[in-house]
N, C-alpha and C. Protein backbone atom coordinates (compact mmCIF):
# COMPACT_ATOMS: atom_id res chain seq x y z
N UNK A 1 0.04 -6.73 20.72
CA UNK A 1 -0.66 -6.62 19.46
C UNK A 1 0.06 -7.46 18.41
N UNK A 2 -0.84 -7.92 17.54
CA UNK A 2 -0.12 -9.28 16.74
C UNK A 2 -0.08 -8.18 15.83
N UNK A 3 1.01 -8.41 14.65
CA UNK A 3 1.42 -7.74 13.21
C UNK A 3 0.92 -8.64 12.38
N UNK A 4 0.32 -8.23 11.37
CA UNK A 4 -0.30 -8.35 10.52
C UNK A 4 0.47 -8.20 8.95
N UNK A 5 1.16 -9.21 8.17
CA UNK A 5 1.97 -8.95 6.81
C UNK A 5 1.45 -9.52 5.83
N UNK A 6 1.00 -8.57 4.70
CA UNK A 6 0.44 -8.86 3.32
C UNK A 6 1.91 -9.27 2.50
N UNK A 7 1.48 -10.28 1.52
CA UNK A 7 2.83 -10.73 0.71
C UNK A 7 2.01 -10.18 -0.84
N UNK A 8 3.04 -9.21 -1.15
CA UNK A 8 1.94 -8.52 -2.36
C UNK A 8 3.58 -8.81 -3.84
N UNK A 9 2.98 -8.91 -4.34
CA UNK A 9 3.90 -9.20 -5.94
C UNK A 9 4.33 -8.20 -6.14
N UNK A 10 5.40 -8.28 -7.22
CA UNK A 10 5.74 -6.54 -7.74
C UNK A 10 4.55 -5.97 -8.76
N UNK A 11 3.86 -6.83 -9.14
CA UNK A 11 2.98 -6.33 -10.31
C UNK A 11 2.05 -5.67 -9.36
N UNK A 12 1.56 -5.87 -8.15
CA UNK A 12 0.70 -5.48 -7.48
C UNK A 12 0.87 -4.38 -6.80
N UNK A 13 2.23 -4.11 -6.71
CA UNK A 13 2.65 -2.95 -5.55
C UNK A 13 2.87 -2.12 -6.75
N UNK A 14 3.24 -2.35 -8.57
CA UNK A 14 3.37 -1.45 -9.58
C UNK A 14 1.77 -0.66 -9.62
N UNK A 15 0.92 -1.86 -9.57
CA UNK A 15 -0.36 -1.21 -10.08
C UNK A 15 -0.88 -0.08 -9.14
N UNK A 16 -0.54 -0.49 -8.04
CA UNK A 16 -1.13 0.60 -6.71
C UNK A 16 -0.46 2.13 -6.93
N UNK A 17 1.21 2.10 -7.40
CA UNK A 17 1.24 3.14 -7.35
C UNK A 17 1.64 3.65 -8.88
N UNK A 18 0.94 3.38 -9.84
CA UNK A 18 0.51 3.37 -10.78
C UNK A 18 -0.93 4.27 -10.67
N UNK A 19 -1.63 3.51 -9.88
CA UNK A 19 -2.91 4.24 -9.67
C UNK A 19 -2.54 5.96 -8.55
N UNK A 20 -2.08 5.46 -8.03
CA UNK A 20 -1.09 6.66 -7.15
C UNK A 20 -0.88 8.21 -8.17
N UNK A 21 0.28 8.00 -9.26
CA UNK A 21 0.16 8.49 -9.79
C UNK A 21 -0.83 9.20 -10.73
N UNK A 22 -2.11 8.10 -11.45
CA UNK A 22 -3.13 8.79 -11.95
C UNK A 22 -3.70 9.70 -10.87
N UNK A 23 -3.84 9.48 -10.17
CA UNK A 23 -4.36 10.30 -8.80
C UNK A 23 -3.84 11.67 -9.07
N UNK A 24 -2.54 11.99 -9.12
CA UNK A 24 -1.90 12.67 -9.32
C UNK A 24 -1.88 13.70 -10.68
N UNK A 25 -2.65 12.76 -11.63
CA UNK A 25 -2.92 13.37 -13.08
C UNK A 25 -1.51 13.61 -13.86
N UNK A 26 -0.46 12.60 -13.24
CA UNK A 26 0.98 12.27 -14.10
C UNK A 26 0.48 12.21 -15.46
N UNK A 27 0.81 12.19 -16.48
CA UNK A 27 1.16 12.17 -17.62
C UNK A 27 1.76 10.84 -18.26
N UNK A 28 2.92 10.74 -17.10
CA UNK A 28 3.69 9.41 -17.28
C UNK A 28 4.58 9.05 -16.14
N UNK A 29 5.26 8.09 -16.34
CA UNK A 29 5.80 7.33 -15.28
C UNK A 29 7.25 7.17 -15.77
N UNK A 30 8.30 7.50 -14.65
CA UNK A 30 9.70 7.38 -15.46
C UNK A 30 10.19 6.38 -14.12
N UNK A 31 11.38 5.76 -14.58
CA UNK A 31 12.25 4.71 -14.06
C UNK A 31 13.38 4.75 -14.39
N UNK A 32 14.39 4.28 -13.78
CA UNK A 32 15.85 3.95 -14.06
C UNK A 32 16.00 2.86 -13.38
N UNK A 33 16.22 1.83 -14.75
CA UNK A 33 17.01 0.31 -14.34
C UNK A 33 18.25 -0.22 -14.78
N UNK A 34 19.42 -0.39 -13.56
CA UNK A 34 19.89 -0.07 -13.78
C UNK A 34 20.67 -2.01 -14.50
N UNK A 35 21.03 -1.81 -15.67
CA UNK A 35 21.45 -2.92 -16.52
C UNK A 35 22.47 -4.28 -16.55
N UNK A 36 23.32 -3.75 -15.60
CA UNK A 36 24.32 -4.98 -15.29
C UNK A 36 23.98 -5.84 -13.83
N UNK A 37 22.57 -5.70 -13.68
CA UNK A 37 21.97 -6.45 -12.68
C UNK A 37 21.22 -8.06 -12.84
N UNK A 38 20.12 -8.22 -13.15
CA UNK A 38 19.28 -8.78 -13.28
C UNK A 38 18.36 -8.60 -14.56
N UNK A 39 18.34 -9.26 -15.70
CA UNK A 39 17.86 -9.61 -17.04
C UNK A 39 15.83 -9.38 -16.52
N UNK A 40 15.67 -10.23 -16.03
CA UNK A 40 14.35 -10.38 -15.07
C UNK A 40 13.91 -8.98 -14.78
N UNK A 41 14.87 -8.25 -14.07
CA UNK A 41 14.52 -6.52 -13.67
C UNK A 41 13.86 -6.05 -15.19
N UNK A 42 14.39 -6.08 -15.79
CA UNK A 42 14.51 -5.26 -16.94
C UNK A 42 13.26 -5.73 -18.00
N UNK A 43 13.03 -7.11 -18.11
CA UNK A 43 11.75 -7.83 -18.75
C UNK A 43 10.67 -7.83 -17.98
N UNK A 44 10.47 -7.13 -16.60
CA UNK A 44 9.35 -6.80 -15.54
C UNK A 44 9.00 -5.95 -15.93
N UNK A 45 9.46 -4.42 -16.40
CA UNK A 45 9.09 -3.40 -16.41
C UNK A 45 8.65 -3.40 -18.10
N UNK A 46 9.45 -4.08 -19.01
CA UNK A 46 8.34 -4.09 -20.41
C UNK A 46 7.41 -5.16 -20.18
N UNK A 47 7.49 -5.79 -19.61
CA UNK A 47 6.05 -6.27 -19.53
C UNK A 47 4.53 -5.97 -19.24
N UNK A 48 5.26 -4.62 -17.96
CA UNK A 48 4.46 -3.76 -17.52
C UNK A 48 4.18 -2.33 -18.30
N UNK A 49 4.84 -2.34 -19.86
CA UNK A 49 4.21 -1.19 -20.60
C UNK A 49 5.54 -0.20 -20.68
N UNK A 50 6.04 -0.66 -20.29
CA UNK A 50 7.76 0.47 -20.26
C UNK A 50 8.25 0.78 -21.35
N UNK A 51 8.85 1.52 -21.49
CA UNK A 51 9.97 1.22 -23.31
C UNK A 51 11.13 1.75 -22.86
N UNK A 52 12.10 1.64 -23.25
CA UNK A 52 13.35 2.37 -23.25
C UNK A 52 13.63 4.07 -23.84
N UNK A 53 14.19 4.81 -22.89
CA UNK A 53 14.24 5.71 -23.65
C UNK A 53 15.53 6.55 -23.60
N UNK A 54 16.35 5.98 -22.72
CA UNK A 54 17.83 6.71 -22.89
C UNK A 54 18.65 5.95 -21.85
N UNK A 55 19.60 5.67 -22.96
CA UNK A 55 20.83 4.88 -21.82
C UNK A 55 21.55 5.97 -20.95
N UNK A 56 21.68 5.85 -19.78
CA UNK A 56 22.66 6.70 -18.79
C UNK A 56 23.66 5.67 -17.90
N UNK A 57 24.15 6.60 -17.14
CA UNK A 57 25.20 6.18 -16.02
C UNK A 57 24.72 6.94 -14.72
N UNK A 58 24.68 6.03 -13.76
CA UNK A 58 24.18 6.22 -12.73
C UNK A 58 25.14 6.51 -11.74
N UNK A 59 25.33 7.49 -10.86
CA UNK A 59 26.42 7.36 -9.53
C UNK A 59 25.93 7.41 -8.11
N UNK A 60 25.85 6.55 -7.45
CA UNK A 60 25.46 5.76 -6.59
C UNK A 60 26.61 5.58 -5.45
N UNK A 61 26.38 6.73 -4.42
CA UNK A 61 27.89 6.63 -3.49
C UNK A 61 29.21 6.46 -4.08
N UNK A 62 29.42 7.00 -5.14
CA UNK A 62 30.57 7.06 -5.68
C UNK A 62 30.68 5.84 -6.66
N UNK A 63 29.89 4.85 -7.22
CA UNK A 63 30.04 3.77 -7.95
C UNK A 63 28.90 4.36 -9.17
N UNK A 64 29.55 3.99 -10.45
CA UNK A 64 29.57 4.25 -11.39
C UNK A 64 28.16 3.10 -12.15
N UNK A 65 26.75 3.03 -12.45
CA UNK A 65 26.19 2.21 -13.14
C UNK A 65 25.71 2.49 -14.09
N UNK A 66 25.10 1.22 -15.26
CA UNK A 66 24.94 1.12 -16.49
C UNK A 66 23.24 1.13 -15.82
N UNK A 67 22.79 2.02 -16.41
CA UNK A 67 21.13 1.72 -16.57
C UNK A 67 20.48 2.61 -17.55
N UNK A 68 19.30 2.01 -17.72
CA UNK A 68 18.34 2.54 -19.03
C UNK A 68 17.34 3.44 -18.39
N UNK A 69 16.81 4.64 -18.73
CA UNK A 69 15.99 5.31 -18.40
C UNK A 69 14.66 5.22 -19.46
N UNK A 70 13.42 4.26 -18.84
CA UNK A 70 12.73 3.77 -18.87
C UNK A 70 11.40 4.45 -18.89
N UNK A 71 10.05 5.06 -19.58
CA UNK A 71 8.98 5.77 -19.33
C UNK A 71 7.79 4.88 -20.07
N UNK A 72 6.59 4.98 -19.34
CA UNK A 72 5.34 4.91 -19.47
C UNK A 72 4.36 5.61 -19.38
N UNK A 73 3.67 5.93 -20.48
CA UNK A 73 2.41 6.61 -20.59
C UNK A 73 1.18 6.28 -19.60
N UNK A 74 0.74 6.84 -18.66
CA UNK A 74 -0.49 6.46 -17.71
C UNK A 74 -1.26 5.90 -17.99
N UNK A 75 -1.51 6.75 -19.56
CA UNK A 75 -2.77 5.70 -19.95
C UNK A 75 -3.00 4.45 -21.12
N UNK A 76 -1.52 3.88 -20.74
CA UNK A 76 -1.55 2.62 -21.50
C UNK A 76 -2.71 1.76 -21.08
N UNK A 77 -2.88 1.33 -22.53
CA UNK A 77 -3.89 -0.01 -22.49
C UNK A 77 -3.10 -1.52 -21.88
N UNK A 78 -3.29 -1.80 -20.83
CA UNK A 78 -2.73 -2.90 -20.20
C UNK A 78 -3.26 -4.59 -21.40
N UNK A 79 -2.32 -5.28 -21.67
CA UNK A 79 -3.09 -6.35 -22.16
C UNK A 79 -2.31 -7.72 -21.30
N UNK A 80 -2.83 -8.17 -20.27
CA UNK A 80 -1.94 -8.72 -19.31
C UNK A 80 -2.12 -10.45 -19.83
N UNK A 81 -1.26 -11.02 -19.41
CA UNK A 81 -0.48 -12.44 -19.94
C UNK A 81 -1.10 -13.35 -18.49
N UNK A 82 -1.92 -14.27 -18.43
CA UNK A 82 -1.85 -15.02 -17.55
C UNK A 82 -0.70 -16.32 -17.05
C-alpha cells in the first residue's frame, strides 16, 4: 500500500484545530511560547489573533524556560494578510 503525505502550513493545521475547539464550544484558546527560541514563533501566533497575557517559566525535564502565556478568543474576527 502506497502512503499518502499532505504538506499542510502551520496556519492550516492552526485553523483545523481552531475549528476543533469551536466544536468544543471553548471560549478561548491558550498557548505557551516559549521566548528564547525563535522571534518567527512568537510573530506566528499574533498574527494569528494571540495577545500576550503572562510571562512564566517553564520546566521542561528539569530545564528552566522563558515563555509567554499567550490566549485567544474563539471568536475573533480573522482579518488575514495575503
Amino acid at each position: 500500500m502506497e502512503r499518502v503525505f499532505f504538506k499542510l502550513t502551520g496556519k492550516q493545521i492552526f485553523r483545523a484545530f481552531e475549528e476543533y475547539a469551536k466544536s468544543l464550544k471553548s471560549k478561548c484558546i491558550r498557548i505557551d511560547v516559549v521566548t528564547n527560541y525563535d522571534n518567527s514563533v512568537f510573530d506566528f501566533w499574533v498574527r494569528n489573533g494571540f495577545v500576550k497575557f503572562k510571562h512564566v517559566e517553564l520546566n521542561w525535564t528539569g530545564k528552566t524556560l522563558p515563555a509567554i502565556i499567550m490566549k485567544r478568543v474563539c471568536n475573533y474576527i480573522r482579518h488575514y494578510i495575503s
